[in-house]
C-alpha atoms as a PDB file:
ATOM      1  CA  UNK A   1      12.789 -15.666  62.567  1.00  0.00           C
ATOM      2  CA  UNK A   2      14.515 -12.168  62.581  1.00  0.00           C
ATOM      3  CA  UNK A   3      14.268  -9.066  61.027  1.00  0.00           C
ATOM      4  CA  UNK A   4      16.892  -9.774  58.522  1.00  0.00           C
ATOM      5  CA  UNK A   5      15.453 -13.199  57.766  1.00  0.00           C
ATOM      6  CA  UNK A   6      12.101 -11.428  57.480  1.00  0.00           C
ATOM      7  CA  UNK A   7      13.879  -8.577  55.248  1.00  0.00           C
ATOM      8  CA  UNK A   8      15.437 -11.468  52.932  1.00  0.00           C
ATOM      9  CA  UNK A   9      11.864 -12.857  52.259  1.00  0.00           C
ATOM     10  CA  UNK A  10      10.652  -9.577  51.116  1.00  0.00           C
ATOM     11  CA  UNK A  11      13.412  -9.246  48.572  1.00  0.00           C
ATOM     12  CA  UNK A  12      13.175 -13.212  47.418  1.00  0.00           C
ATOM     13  CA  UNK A  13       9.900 -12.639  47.003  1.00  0.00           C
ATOM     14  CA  UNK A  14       8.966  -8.881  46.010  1.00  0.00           C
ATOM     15  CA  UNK A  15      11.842  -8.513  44.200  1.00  0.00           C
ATOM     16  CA  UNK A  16       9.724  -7.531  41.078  1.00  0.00           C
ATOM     17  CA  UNK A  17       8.895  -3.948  39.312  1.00  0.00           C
ATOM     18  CA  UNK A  18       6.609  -2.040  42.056  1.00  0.00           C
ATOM     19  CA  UNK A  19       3.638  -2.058  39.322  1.00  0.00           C
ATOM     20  CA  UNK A  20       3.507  -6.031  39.907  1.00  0.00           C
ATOM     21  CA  UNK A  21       2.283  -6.070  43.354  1.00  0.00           C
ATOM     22  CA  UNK A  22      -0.575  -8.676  42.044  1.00  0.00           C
ATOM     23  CA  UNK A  23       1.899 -11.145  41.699  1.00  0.00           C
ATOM     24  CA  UNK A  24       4.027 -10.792  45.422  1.00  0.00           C
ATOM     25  CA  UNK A  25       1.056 -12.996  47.175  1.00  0.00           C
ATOM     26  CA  UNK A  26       1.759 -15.883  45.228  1.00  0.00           C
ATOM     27  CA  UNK A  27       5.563 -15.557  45.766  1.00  0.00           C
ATOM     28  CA  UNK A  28       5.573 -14.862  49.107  1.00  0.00           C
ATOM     29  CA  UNK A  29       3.250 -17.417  50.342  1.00  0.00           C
ATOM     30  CA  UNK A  30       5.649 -20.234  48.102  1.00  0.00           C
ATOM     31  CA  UNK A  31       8.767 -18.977  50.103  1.00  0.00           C
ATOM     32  CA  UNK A  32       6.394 -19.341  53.101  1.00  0.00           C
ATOM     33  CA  UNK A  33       5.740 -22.895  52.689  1.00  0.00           C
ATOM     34  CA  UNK A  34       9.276 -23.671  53.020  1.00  0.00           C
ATOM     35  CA  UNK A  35       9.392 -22.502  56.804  1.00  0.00           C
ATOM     36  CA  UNK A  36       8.389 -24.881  59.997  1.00  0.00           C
ATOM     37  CA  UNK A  37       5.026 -23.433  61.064  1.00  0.00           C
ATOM     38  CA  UNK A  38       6.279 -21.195  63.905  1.00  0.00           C
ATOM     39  CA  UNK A  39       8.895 -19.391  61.884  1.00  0.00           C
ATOM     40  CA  UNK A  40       5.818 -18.503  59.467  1.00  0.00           C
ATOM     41  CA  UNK A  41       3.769 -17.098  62.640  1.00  0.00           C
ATOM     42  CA  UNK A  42       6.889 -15.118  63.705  1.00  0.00           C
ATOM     43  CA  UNK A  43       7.152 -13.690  60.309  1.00  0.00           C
ATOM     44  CA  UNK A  44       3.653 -12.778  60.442  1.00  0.00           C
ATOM     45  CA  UNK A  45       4.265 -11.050  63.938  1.00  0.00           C
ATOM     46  CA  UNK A  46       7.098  -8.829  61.968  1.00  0.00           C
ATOM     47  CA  UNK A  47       4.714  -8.586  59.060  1.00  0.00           C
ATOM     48  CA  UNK A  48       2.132  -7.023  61.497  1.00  0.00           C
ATOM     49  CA  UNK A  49       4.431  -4.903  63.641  1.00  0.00           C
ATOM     50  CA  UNK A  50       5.508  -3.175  60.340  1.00  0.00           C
ATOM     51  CA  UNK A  51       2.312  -2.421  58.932  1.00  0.00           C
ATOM     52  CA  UNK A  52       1.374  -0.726  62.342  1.00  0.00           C
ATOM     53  CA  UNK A  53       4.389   1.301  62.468  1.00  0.00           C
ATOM     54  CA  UNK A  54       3.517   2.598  59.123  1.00  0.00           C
ATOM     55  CA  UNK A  55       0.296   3.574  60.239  1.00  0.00           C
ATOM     56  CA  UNK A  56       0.752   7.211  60.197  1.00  0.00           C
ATOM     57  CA  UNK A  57      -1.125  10.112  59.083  1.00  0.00           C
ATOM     58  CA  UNK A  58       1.452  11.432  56.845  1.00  0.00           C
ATOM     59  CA  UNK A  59       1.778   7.976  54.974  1.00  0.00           C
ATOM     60  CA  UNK A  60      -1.868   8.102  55.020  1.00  0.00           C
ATOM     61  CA  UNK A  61      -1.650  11.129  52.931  1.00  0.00           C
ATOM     62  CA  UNK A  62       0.878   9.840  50.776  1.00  0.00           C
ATOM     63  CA  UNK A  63      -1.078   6.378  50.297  1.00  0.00           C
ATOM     64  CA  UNK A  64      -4.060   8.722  49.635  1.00  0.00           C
ATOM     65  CA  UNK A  65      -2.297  10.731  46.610  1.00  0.00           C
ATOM     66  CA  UNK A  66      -0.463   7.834  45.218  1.00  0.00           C
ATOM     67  CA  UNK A  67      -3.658   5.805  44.800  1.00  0.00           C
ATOM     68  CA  UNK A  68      -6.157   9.024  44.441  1.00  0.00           C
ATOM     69  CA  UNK A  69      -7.665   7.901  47.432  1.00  0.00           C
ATOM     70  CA  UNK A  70      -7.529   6.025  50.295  1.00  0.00           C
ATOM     71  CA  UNK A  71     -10.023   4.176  52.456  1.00  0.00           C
ATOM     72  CA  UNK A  72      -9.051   1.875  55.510  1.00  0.00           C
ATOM     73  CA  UNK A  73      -8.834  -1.137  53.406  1.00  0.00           C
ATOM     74  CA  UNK A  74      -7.012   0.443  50.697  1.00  0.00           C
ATOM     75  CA  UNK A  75      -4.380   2.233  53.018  1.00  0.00           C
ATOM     76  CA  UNK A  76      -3.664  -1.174  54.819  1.00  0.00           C
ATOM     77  CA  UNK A  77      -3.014  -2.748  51.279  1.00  0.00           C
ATOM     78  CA  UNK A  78      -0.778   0.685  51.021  1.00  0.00           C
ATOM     79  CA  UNK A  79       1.303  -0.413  53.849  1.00  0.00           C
ATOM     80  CA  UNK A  80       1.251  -4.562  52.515  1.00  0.00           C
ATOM     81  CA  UNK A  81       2.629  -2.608  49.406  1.00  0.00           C
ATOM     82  CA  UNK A  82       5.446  -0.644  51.191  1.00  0.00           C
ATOM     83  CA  UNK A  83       6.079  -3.666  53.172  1.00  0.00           C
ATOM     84  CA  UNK A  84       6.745  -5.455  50.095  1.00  0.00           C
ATOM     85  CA  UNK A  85       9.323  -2.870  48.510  1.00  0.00           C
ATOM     86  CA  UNK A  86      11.663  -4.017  50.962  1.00  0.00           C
ATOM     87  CA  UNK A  87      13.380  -2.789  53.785  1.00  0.00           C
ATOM     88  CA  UNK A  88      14.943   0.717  52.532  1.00  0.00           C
ATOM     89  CA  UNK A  89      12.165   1.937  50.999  1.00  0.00           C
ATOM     90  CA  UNK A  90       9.916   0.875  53.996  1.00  0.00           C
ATOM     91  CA  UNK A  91      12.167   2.420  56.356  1.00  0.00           C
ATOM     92  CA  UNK A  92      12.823   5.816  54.238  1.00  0.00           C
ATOM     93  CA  UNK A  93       9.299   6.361  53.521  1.00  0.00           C
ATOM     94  CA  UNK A  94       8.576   5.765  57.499  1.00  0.00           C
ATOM     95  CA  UNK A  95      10.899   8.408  58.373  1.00  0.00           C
ATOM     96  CA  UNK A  96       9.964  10.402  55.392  1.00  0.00           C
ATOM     97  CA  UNK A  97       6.649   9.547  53.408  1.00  0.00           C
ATOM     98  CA  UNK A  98       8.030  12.410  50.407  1.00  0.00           C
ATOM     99  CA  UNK A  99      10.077   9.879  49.094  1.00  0.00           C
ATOM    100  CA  UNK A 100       8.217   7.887  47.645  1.00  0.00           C
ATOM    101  CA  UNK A 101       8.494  10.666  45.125  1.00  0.00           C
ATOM    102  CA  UNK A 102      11.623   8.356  43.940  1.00  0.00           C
ATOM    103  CA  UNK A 103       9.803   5.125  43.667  1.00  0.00           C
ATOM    104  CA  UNK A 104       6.547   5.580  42.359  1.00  0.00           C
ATOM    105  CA  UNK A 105       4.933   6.573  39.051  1.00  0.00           C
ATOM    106  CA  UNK A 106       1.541   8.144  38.593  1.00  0.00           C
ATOM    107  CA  UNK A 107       0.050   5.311  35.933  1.00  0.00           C
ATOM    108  CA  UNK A 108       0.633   2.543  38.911  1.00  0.00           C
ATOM    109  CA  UNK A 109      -1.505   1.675  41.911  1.00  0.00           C
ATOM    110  CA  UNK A 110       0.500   1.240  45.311  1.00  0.00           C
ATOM    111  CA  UNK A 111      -1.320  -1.498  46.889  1.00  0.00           C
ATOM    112  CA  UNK A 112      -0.801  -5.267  47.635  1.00  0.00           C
ATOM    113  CA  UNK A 113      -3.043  -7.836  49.038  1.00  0.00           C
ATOM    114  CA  UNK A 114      -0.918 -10.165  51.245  1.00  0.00           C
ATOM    115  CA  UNK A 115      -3.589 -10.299  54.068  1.00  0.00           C
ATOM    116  CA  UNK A 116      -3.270 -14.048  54.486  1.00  0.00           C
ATOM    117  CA  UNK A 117      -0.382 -14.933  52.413  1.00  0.00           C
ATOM    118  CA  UNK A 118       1.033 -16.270  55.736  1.00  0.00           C
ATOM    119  CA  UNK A 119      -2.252 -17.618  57.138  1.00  0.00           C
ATOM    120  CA  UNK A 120      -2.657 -19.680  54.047  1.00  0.00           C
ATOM    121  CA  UNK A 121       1.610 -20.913  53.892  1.00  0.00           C
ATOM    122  CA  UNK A 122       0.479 -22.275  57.573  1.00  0.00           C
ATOM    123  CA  UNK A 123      -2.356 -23.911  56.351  1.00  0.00           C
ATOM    124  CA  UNK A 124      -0.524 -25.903  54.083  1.00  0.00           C
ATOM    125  CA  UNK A 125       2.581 -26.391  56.072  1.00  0.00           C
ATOM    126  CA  UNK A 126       0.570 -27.626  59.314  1.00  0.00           C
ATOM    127  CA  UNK A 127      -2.219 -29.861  57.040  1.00  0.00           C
ATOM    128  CA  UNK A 128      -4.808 -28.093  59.157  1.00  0.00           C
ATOM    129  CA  UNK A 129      -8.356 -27.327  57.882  1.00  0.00           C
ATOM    130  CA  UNK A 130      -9.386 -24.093  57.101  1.00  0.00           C
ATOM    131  CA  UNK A 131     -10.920 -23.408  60.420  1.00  0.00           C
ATOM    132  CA  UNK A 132      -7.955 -24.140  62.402  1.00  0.00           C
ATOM    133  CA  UNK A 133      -6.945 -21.515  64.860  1.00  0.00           C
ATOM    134  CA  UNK A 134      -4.147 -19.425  63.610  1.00  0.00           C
ATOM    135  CA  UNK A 135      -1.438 -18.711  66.450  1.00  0.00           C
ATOM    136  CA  UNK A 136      -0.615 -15.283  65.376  1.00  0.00           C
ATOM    137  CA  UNK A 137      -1.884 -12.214  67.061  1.00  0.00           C
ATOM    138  CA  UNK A 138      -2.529  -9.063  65.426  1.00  0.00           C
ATOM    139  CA  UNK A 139      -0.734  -6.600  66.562  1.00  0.00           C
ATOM    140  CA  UNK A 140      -2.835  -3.632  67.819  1.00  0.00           C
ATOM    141  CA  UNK A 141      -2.755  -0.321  65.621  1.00  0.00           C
ATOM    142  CA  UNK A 142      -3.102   3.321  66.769  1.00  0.00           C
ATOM    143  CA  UNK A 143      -3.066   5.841  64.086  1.00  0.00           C
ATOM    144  CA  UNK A 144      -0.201   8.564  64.766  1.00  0.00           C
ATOM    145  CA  UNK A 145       0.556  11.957  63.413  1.00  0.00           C
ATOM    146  CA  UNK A 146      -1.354  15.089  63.302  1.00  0.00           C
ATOM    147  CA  UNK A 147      -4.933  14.648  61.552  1.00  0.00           C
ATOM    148  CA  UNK A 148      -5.452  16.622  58.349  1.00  0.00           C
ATOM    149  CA  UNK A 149      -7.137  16.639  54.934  1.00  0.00           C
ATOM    150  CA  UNK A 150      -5.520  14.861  52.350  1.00  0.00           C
ATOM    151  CA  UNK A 151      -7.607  16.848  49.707  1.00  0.00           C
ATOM    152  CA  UNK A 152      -6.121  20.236  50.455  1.00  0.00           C
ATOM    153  CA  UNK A 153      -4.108  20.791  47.887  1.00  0.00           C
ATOM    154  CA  UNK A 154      -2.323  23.703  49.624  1.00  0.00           C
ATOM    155  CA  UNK A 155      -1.351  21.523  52.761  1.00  0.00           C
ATOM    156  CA  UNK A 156      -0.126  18.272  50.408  1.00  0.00           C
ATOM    157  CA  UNK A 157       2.004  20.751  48.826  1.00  0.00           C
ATOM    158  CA  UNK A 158       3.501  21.642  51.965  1.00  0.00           C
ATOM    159  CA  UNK A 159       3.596  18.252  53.584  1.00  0.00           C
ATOM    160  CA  UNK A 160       4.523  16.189  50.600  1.00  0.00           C
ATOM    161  CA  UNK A 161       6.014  18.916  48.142  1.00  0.00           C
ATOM    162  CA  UNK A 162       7.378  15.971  45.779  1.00  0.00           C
ATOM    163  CA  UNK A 163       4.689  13.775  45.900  1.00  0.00           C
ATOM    164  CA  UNK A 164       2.192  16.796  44.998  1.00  0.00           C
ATOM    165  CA  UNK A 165       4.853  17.655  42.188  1.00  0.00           C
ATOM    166  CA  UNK A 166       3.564  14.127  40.894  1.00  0.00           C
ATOM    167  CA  UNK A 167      -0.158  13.959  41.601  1.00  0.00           C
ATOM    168  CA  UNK A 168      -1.517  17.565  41.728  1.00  0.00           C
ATOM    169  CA  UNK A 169      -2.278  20.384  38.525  1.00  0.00           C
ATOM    170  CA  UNK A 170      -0.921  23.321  39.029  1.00  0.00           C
ATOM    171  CA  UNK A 171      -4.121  24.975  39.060  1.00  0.00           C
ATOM    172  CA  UNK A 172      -5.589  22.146  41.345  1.00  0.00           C
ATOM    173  CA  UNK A 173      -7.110  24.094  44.608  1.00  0.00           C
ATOM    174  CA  UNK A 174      -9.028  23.041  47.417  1.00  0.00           C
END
């Protein structure tokens, strides 16, 4: 398992509308099934190493606006979600959280819940029980970027200037 392979999952998988998140667990863990059990761990590894490279504070912020809030959980189901999108959105919003300006819409939630999509395809594959150790690590995350407050309006504005275009009043203040 590579990152291409990995990439060509996603897209199988997630290829719906961004507002249908609820439905990419399902897919996913189907095209999951048909895998041998190690390429499912390795595509967990990617899985993992994505969602901590997204773990910055400025996607935190974005994550935060997009859903009008954003609590641990709920900003790891953010990153599932940009995961999901597929590779150029993942890796444009990485570099430059703002653009997600261009794929989101302020009726829809940004959040997916594929924690254990690939657990659950190695279940099956492997016919182990439920308590079966699962091979795959998590990969350790460290949050990086500059810590600030996602509810001042004034510094969204200037660290997300789109995104606030979307989510904030004009009149909305700290």
């Amino acid at each position: 398992m590579n990152q291409d392979q990995f990439w060509r999952i996603i897209a199988e998988a997630c290829h719906t509308a961004p507002d249908q998140a609820e439905e990419w667990d399902q897919q996913l863990e189907n095209a999951l099934r048909k895998l041998p059990a190690d390429e499912i761990v390795e595509w967990n590894h990617i899985f993992d190493r994505l969602a901590a490279q997204a773990y910055t504070t400025d996607l935190w912020g974005a994550a935060y606006q997009i859903n009008g809030g954003a609590s641990d959980d709920g900003f790891y189901y953010f990153r599932c979600w940009l995961i999901c999108m597929g590779r150029d959105v993942f890796e444009t919003a990485v570099a430059n959280p703002d653009s997600l300006a261009e794929v989101v819409t302020p009726e829809m939630e940004a959040e997916a819940e594929t924690y254990g999509t690939a657990h659950r395809a190695w279940l099956t594959v492997t016919g182990k029980p439920d308590t079966a150790p699962y091979p795959a690590r998590n990969e350790v995350e460290e949050l990086r970027g500059e810590d600030w407050d996602y509810e001042d309006y004034e510094e969204v504005r200037r660290r997300l200037p789109r995104l606030a275009a979307l989510y904030l009043e004009d009149d909305d203040e700290e």
